[in-house]
Protein backbone atom coordinates (compact mmCIF):
# COMPACT_ATOMS: atom_id res chain seq x y z
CA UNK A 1 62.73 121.08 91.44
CA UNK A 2 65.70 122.50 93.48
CA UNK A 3 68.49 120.08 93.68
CA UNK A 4 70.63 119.17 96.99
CA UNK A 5 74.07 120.02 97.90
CA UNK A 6 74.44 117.84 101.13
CA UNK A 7 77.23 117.55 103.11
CA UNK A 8 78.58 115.54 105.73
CA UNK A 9 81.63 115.78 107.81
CA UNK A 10 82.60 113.19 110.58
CA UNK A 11 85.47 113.20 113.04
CA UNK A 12 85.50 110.28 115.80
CA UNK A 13 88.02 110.28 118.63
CA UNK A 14 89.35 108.07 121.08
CA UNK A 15 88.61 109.10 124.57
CA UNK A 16 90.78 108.33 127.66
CA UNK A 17 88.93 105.16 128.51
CA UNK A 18 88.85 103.66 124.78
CA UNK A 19 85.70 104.27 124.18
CA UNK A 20 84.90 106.15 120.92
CA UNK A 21 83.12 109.29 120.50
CA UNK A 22 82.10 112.09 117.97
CA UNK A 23 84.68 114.66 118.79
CA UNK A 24 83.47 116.70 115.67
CA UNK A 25 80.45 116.50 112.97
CA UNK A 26 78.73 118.66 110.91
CA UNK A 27 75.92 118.01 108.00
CA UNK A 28 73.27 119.77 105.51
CA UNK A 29 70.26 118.23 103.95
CA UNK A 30 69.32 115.38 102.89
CA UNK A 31 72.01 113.75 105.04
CA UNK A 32 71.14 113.28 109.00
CA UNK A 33 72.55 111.35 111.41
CA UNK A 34 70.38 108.97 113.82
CA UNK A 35 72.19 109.05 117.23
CA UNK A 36 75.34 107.06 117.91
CA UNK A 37 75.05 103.75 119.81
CA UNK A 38 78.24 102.33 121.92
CA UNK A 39 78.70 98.84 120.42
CA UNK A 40 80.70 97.77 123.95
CA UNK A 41 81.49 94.34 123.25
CA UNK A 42 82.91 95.20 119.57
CA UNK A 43 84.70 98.47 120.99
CA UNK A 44 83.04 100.23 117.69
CA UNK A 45 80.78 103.45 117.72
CA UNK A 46 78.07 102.70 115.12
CA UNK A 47 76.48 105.66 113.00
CA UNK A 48 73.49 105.75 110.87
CA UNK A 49 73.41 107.97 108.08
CA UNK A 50 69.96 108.74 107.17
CA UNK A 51 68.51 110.21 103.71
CA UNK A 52 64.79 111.61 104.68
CA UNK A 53 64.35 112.13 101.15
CA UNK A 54 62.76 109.57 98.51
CA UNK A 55 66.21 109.08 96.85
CA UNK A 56 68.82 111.26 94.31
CA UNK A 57 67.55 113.12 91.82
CA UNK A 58 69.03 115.09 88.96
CA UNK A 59 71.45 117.75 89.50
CA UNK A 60 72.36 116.59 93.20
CA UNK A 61 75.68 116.92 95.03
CA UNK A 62 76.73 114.80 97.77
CA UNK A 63 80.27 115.42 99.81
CA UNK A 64 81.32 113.13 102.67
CA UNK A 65 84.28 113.84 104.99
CA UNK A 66 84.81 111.29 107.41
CA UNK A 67 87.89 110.66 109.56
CA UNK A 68 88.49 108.16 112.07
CA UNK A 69 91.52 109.02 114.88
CA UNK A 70 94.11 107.09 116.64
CA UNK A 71 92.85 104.15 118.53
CA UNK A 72 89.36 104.91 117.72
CA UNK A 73 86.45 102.14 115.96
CA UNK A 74 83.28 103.45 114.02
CA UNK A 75 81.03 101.93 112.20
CA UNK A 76 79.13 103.87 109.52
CA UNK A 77 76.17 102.61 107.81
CA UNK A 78 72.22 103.93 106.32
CA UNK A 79 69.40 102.39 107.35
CA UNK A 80 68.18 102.12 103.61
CA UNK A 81 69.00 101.75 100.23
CA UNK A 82 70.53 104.72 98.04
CA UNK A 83 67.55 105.31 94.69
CA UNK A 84 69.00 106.72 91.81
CA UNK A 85 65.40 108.12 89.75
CA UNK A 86 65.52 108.76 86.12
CA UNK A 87 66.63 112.09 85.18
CA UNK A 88 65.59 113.79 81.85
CA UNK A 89 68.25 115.98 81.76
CA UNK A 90 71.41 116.64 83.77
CA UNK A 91 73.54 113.81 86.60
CA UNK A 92 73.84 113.20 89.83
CA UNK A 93 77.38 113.11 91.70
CA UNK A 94 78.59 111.88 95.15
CA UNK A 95 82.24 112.32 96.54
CA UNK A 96 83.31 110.57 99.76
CA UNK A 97 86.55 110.72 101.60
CA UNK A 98 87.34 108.11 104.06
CA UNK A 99 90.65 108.49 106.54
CA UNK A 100 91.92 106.16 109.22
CA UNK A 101 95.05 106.95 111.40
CA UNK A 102 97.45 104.42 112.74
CA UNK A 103 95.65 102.45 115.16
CA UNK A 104 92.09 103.56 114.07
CA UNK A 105 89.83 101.25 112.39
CA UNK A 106 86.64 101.95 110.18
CA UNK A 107 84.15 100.29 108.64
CA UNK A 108 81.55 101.78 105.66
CA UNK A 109 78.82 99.62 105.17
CA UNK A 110 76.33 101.37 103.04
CA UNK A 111 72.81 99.88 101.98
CA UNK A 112 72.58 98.82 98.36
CA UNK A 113 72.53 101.51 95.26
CA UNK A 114 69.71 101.03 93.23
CA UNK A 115 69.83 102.99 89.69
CA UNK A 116 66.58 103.54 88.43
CA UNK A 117 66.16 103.72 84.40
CA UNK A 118 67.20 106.18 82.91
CA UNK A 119 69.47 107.94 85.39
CA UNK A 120 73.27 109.21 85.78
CA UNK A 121 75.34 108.85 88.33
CA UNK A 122 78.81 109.29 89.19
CA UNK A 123 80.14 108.02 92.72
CA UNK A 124 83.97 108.49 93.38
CA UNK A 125 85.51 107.45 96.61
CA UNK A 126 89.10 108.14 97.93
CA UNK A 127 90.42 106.09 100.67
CA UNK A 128 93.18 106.76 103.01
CA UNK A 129 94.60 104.63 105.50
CA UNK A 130 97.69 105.34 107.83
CA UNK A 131 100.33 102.11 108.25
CA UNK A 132 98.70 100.28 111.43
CA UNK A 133 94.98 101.55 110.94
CA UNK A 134 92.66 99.41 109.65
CA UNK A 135 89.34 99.43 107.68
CA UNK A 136 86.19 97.14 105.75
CA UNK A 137 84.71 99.18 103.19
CA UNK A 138 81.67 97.12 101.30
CA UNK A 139 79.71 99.14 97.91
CA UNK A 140 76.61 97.19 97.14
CA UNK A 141 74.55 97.56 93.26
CA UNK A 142 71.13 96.33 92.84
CA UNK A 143 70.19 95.75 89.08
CA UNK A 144 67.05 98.65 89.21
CA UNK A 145 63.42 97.79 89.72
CA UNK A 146 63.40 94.48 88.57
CA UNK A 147 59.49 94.04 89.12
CA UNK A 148 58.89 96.98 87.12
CA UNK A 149 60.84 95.67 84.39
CA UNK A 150 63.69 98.56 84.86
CA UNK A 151 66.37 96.19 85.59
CA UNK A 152 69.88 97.49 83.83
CA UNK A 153 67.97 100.08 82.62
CA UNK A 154 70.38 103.32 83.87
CA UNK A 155 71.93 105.68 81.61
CA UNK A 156 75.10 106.22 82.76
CA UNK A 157 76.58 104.83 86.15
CA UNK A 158 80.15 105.53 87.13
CA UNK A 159 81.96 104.21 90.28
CA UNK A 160 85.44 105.13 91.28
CA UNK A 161 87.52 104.34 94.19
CA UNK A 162 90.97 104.93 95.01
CA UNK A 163 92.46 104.04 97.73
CA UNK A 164 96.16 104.65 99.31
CA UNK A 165 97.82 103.38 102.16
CA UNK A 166 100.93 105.88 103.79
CA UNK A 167 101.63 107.73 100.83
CA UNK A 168 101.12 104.59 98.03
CA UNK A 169 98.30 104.26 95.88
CA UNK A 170 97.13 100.40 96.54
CA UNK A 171 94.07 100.22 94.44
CA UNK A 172 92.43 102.12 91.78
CA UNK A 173 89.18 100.89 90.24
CA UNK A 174 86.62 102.58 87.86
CA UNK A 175 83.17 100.71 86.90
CA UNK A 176 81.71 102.45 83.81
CA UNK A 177 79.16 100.57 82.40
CA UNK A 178 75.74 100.57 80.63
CA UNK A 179 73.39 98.89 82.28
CA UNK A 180 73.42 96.36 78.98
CA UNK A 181 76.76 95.68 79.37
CA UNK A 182 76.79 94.51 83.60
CA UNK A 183 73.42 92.43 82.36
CA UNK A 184 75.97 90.07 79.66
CA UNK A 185 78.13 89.81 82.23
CA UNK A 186 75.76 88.96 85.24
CA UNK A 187 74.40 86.63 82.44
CA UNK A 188 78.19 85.35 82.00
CA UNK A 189 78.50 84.29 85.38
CA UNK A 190 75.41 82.44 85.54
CA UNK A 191 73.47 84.71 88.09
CA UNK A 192 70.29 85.54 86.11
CA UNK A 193 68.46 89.09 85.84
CA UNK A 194 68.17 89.91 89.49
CA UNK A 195 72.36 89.95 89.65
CA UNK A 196 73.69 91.99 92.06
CA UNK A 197 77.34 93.12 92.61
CA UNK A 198 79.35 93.90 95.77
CA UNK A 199 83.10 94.83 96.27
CA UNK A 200 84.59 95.10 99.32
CA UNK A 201 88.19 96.34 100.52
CA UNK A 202 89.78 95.39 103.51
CA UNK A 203 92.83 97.29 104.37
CA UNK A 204 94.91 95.44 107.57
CA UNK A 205 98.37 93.98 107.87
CA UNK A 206 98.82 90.80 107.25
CA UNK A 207 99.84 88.01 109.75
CA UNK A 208 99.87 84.14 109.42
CA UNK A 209 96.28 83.92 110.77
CA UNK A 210 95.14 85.42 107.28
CA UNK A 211 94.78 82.22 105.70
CA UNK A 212 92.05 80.91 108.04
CA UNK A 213 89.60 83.66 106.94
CA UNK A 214 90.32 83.39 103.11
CA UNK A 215 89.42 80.10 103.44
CA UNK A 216 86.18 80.78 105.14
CA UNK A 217 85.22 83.13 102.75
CA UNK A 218 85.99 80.78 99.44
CA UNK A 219 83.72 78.44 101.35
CA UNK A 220 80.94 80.86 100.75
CA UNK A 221 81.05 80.40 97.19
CA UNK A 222 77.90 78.96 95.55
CA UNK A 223 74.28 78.24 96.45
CA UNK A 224 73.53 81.95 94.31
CA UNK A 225 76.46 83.51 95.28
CA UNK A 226 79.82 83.81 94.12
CA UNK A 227 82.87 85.59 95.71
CA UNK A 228 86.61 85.68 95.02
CA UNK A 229 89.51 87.37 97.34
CA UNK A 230 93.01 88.92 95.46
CA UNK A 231 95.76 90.29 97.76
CA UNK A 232 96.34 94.11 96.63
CA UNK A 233 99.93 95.15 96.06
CA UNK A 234 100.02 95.87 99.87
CA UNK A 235 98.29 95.68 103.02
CA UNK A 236 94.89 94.39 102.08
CA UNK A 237 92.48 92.50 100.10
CA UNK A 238 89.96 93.09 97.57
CA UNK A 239 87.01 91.18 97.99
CA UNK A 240 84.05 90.69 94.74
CA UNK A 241 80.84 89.17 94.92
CA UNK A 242 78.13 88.19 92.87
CA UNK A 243 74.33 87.33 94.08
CA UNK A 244 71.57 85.80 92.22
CA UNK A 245 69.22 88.39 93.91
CA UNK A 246 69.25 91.21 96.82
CA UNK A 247 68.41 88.68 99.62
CA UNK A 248 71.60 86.72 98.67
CA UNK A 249 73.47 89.67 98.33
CA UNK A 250 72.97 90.57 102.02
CA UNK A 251 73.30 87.47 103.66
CA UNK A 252 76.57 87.06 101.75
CA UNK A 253 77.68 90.44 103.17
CA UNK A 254 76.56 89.11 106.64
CA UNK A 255 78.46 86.17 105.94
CA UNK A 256 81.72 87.42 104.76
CA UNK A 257 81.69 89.61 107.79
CA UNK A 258 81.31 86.73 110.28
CA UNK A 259 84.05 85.37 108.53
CA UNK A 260 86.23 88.22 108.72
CA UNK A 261 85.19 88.73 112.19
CA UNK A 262 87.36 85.67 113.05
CA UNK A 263 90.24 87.77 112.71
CA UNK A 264 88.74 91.30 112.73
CA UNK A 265 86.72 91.40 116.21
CA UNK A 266 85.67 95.02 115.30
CA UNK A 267 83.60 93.60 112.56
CA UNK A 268 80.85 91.84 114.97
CA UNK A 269 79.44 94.88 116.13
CA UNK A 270 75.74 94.80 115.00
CA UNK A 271 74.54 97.59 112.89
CA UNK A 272 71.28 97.12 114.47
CA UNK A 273 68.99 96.53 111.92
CA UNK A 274 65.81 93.92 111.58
């Protein structure tokens, strides 16, 4: 089977009137973009990144460029979630790059990844925001196929982020775990077998208003889902979640951006799906 090398490369743009546009993009199979749609009462551009294909399979590369200008808003999001199939031999990587300038703002709000048994993967992202831009970056994981009884059942799964704002490195994570190992903890925490995990980042200056949405969010803590905010070293937040199942994981992502949105108007524009 031949593997993919897919690549996608974003630029948006303010124009003169404020409103964002797609002043450069590029791509190669599987990615594909759906067309753009003008979010007017967010000021955001939203864009759907599509994967026609049935998910990642061994020995596929993914590399994602995308870079958001002065004064510009873009939302980025798939339509679906990201399937990691068992691979007999060999891995599967993805690199993204994210950039915001002073004054931009972007948001990355992917579908869930869901690694099948048996699989590697390897995701590294590398963040980098200008002083004054701004941006909500959300990474969802689904436990497998629970009904088919391949729930923490992956290989391998690496996730890596880094993420810098000016010239300072602000955050540095890497996940490497068997699936074994997330399944104690999910146990730990009291979430069951259908756990799922989300961490967020929110990069933005901080003002006295901050407090109202931290408490907003720490009142979304229980009923199945549990979530925690820590200031980073500068200019932002990291934000962890934990949901009983993938329903709750979802609405708590809907619900911790309504409560960001408080703050972070750019946040209500509606990634249009059902």
């Amino acid at each position: 089977m031949t593997a993919f090398s897919g690549h996608l490369s974003l630029r948006a743009a303010a124009r003169a009137d404020g409103r964002t546009v797609l002043a450069g993009q590029s791509f190669r199979a599987p990615y594909h973009l759906s067309k753009p749609y003008w979010d007017a009462d967010a000021q955001t551009l939203l864009v759907q990144v599509v994967n026609p294909t049935a998910g990642i399979l061994s020995g596929d590369r993914f590399e994602s460029d995308i870079a958001v200008g002065k004064d510009a808003a873009l939302l980025v999001t798939t339509p679906s979630a990201s399937r990691v199939f068992k691979m007999k031999d060999g891995t599967a990587e993805c690199r993204q790059h994210f950039t915001v300038a002073a004054g931009g703002w972007l948001e990355v709000m992917p579908e869930p990844l869901v690694p099948h048994r048996g699989c590697h993967y390897r995701q590294a992202t590398h963040i980098a925001v200008e002083p004054g831009g701004g941006l909500f970056f959300a990474d969802l994981l689904m436990p497998g196929r629970v009904a088919h009884g391949e729930a923490w059942a992956w290989e391998k799964l690496c996730l890596e982020i880094d993420v810098r704002l000016g010239s300072e490195l602000i955050l540095r994570e890497r996940f490497e775990q068997t699936g074994v190992e997330l399944e104690a903890l999910a146990e730990l925490a009291g979430s069951g077998p259908a756990a799922c995990f989300g961490n967020a980042v929110l990069i933005a200056a901080e003002t006295g208003e901050d407090q109202a949405w931290r408490d907003a969010v720490a009142a979304l803590h229980g009923n199945g889902l549990w979530v925690g905010v820590s200031p980073l070293r500068r200019g932002g937040w990291s934000i962890k979640f934990v949901a009983e199942n993938g329903m709750r994981l979802r609405s708590g992502l809907r619900a911790v951006r309504q409560a960001l949105s408080m703050r972070f108007p750019r946040l209500t524009c509606d990634p249009r799906k059902l």
